[in-house]
C-alpha atoms as a PDB file:
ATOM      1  CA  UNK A   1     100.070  99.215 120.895  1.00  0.00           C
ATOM      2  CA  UNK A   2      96.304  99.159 120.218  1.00  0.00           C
ATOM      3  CA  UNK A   3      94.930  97.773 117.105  1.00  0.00           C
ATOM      4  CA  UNK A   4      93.727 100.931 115.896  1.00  0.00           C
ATOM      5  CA  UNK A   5      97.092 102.033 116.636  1.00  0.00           C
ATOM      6  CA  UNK A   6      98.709  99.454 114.797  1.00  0.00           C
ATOM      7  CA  UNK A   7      96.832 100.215 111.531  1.00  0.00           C
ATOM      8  CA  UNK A   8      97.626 103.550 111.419  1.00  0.00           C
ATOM      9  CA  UNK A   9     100.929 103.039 111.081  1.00  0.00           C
ATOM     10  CA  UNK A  10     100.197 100.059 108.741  1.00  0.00           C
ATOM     11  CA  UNK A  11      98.489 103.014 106.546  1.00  0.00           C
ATOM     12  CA  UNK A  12     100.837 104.929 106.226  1.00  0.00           C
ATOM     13  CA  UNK A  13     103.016 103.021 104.784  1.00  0.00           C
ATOM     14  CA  UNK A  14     100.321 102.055 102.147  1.00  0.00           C
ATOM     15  CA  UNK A  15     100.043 105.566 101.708  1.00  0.00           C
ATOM     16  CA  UNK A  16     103.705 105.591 100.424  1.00  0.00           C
ATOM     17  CA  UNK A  17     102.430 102.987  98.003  1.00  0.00           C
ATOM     18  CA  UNK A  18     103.943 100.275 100.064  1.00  0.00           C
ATOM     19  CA  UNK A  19     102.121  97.087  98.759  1.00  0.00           C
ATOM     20  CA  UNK A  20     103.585  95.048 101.465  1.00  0.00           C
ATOM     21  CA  UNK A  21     101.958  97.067 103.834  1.00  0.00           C
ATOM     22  CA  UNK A  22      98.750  96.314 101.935  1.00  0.00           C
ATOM     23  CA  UNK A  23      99.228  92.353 102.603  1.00  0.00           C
ATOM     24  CA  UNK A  24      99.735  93.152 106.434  1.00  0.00           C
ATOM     25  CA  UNK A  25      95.976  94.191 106.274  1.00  0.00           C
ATOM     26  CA  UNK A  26      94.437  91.820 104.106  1.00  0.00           C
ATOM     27  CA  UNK A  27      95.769  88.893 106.347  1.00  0.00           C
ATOM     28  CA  UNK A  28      94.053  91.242 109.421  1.00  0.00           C
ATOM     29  CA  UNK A  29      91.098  91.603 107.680  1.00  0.00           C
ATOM     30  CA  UNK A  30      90.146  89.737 105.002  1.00  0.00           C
ATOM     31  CA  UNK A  31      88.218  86.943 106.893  1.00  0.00           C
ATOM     32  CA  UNK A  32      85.700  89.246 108.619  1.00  0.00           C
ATOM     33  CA  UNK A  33      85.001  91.417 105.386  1.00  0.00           C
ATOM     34  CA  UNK A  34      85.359  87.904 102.936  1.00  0.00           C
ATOM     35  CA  UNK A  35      82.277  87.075 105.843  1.00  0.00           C
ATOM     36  CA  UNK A  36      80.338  90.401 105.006  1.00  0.00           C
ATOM     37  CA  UNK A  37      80.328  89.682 101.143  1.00  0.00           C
ATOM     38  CA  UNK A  38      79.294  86.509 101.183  1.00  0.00           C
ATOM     39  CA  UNK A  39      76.553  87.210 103.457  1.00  0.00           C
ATOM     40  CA  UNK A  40      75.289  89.796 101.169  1.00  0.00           C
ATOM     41  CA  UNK A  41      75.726  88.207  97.773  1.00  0.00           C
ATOM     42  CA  UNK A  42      75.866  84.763  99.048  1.00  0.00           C
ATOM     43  CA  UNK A  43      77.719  82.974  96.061  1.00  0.00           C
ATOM     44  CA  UNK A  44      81.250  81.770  96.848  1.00  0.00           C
ATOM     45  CA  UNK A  45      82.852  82.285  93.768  1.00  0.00           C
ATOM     46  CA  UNK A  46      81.570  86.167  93.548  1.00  0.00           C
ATOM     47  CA  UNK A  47      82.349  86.796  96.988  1.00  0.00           C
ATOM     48  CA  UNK A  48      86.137  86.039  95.970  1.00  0.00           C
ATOM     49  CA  UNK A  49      86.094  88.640  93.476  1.00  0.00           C
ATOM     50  CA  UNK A  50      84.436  91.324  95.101  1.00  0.00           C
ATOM     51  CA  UNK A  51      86.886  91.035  97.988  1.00  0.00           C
ATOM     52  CA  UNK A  52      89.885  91.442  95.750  1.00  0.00           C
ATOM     53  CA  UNK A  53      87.762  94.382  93.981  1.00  0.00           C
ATOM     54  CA  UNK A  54      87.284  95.573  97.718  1.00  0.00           C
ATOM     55  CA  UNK A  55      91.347  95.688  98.727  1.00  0.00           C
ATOM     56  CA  UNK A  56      91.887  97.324  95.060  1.00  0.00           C
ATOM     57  CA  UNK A  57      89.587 100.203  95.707  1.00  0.00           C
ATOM     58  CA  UNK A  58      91.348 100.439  99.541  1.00  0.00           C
ATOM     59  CA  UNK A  59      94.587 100.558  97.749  1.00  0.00           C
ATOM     60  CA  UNK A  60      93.344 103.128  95.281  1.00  0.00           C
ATOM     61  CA  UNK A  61      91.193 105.050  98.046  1.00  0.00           C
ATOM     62  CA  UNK A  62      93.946 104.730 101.143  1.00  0.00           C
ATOM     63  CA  UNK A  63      94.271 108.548 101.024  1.00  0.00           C
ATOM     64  CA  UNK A  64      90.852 109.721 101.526  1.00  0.00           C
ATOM     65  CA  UNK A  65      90.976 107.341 105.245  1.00  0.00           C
ATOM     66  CA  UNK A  66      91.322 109.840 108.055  1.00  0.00           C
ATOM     67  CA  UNK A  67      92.456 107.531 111.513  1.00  0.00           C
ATOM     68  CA  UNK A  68      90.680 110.458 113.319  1.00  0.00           C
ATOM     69  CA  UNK A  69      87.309 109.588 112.428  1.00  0.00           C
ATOM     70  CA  UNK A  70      87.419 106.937 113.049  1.00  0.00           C
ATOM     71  CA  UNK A  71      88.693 102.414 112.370  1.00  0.00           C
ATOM     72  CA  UNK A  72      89.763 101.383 109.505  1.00  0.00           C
ATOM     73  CA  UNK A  73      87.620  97.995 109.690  1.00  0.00           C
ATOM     74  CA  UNK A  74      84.940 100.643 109.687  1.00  0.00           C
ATOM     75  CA  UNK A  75      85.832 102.222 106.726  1.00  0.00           C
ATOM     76  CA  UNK A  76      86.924  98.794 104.495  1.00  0.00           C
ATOM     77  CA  UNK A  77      83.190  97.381 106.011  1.00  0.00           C
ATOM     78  CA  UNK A  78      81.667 100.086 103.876  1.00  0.00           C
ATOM     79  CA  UNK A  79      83.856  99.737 100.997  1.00  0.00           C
ATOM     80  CA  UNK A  80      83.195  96.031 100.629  1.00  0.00           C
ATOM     81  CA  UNK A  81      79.315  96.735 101.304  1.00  0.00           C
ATOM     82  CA  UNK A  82      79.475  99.433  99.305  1.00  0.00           C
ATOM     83  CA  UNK A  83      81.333  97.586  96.705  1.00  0.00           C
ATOM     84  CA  UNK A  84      79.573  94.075  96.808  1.00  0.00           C
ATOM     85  CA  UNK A  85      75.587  95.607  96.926  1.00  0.00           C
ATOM     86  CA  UNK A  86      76.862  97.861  93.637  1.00  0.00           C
ATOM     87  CA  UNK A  87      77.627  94.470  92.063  1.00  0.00           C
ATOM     88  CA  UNK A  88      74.607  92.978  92.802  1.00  0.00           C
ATOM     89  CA  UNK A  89      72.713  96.241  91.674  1.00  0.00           C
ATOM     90  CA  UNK A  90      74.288  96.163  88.368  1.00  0.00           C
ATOM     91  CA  UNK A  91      73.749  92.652  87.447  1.00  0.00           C
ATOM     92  CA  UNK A  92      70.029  92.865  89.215  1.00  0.00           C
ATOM     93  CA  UNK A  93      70.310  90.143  91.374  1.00  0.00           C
ATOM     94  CA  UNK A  94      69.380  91.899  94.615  1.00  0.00           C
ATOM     95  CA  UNK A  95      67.937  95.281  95.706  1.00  0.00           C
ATOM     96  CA  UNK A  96      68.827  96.696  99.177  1.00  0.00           C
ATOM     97  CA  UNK A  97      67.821  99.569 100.534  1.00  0.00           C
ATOM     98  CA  UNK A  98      69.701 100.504 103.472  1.00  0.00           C
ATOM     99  CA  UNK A  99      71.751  97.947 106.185  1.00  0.00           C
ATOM    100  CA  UNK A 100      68.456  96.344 107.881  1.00  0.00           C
ATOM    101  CA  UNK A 101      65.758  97.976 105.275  1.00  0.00           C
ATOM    102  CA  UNK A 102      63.739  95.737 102.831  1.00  0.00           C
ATOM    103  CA  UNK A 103      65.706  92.949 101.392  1.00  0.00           C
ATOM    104  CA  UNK A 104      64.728  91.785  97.730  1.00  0.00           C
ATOM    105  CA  UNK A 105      65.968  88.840  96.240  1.00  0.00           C
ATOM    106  CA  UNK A 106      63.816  88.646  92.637  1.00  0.00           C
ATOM    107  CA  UNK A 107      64.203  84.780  92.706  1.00  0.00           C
ATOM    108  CA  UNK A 108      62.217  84.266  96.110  1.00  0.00           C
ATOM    109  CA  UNK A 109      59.218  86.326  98.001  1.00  0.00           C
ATOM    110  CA  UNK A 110      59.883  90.027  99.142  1.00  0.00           C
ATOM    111  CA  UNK A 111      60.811  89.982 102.973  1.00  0.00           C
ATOM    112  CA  UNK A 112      60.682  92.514 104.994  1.00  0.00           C
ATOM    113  CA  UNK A 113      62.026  93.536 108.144  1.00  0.00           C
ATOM    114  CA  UNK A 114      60.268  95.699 110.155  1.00  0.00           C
ATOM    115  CA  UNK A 115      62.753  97.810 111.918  1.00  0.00           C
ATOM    116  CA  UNK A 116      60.983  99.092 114.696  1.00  0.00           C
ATOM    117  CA  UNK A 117      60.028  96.238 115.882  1.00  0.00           C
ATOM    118  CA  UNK A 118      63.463  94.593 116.095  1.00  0.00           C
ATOM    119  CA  UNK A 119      64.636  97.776 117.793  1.00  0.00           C
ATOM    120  CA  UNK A 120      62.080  97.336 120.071  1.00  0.00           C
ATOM    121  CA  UNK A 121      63.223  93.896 120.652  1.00  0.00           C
ATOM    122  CA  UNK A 122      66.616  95.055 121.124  1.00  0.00           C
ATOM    123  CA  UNK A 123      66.019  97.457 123.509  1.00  0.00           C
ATOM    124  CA  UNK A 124      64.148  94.938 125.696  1.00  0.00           C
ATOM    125  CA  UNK A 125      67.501  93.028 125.955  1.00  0.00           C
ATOM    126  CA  UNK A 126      70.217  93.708 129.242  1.00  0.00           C
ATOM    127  CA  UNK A 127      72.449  96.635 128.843  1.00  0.00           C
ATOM    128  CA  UNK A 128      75.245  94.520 128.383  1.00  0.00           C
ATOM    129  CA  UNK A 129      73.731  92.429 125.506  1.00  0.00           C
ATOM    130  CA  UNK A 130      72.952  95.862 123.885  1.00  0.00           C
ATOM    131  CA  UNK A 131      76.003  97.281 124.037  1.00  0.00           C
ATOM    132  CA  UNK A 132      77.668  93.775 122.866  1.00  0.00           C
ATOM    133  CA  UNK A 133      75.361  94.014 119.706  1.00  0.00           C
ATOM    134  CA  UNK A 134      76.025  97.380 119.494  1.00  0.00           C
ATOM    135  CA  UNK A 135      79.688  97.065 119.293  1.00  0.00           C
ATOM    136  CA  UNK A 136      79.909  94.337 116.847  1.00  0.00           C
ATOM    137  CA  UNK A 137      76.765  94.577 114.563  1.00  0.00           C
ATOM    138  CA  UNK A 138      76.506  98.633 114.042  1.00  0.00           C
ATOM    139  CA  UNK A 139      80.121  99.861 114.908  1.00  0.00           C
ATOM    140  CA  UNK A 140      81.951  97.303 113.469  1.00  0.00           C
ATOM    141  CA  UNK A 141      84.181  95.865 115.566  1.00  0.00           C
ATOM    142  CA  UNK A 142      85.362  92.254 115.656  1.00  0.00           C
ATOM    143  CA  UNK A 143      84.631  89.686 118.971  1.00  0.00           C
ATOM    144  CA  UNK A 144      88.214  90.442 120.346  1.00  0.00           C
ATOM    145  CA  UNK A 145      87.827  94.272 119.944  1.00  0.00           C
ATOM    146  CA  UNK A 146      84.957  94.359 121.663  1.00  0.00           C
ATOM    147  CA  UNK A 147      85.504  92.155 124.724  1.00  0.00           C
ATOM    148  CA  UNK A 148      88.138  95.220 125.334  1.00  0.00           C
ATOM    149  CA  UNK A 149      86.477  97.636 124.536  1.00  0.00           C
ATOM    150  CA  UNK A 150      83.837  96.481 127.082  1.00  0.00           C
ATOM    151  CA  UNK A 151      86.525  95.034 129.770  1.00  0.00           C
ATOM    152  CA  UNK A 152      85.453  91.467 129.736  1.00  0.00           C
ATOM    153  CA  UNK A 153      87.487  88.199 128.678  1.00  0.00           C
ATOM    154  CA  UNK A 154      86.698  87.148 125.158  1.00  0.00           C
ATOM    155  CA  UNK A 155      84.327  83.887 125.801  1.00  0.00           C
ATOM    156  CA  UNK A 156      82.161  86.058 128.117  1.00  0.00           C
ATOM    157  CA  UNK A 157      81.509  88.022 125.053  1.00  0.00           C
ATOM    158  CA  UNK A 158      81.234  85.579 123.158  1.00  0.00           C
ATOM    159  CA  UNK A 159      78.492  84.324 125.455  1.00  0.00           C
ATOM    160  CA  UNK A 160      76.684  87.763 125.535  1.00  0.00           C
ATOM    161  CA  UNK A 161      76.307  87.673 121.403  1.00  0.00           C
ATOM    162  CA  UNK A 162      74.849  84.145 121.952  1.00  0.00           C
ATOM    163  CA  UNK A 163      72.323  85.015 124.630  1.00  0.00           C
ATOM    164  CA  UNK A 164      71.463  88.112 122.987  1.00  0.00           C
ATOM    165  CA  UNK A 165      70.987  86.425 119.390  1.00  0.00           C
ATOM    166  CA  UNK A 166      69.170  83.793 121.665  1.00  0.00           C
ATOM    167  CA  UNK A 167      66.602  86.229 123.088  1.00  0.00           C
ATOM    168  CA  UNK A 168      66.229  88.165 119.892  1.00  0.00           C
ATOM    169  CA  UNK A 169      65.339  84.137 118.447  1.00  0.00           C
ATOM    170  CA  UNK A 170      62.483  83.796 120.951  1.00  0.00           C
ATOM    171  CA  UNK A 171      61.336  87.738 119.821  1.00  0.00           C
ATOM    172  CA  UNK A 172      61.558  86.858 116.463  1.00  0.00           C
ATOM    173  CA  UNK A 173      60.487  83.275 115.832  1.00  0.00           C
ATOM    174  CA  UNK A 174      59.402  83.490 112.349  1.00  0.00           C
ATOM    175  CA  UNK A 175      61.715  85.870 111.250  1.00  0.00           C
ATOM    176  CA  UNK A 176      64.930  84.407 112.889  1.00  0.00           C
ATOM    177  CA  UNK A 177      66.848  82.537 109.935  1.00  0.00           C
ATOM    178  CA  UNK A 178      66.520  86.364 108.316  1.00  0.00           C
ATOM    179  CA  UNK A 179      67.797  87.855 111.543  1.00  0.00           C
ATOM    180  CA  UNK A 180      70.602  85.459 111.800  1.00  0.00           C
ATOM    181  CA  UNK A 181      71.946  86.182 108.305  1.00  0.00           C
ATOM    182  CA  UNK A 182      71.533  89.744 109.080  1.00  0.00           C
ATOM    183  CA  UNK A 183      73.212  89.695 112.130  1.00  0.00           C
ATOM    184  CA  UNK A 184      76.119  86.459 112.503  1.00  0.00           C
ATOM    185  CA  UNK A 185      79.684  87.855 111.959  1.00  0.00           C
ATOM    186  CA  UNK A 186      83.084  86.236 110.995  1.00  0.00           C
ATOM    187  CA  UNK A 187      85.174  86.644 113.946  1.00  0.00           C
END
């Protein structure tokens, strides 16, 4: 049984209000979106909350999930991003427009990103580190989904993030601490 697989039938028995079933996916999950929020609001103690906030509104929002349109670690990644950048909104701590847009912190300098330009950079990369990137920093997926989904063992995919993140360092010297935060991933 696939993972996606797996979930689906996981969900369905939250959708019969089966907390138990809830617990089955925090344990799953929990690390890699725990990784998300902190990366955004990068305070410990927040993070915490905003990931219990996050499995509240999954529990409270399991019906509108459709398994045909797609993962569920898709869907719970926008909920906690969703969730976590409304926080920070509210108390004014940090602005951010869009995933890679213009980041605002009002305690430090405006940085910006400039988009094209790191698109640029990763389309310069092999096909393989692209579509290793692709898989696990704009789809979603976790390391061991995508070394399946792209039909290698798990270190050598491992070893395409690093190269890639590795190239993008040497493309991006100045901006690369930015790049990393933007880009590393619980796995």
């Amino acid at each position: 049984m696939s993972h996606h697989q797996e979930d689906v039938s996981v969900i369905s028995r939250i959708k019969n209000k089966e907390k138990d079933a809830l617990y089955l996916l925090y344990d799953k999950y929990s690390g890699a979106l725990f990784g998300i929020i902190l990366r955004i609001c990068r305070n410990q103690a927040l993070a915490e909350d905003l990931l219990q906030e996050t499995f509240i509104k999954i529990w409270e929002n399991i019906q509108g999930y459709d398994s045909d349109k797609g993962r569920f670690y898709t869907w719970a990644y926008r909920i906690a991003k969703n969730t976590t950048l409304n926080a920070l909104r509210k108390s004014d701590m940090l602005i951010q427009t869009e995933d890679l847009g213009v980041l605002k912190d009002k305690s430090t300098t405006t940085t910006e990103v400039d988009l094209n330009s790191l698109n640029g950079a990763i389309k310069k990369l092999e096909p393989h580190h692209q579509e290793a990137l692709s898989l696990v920093y704009f789809r979603g997926y976790t390391h061991r989904e995508a070394n399946e989904e792209m039909g290698v063992p798990l270190g050598t995919f491992k070893s395409y993030i690093r190269q890639a993140l590795q190239l993008l360092r040497e493309s991006y010297k100045s901006d690369f601490l930015l790049i990393w935060w933007l880009f590393e991933i619980v796995v």
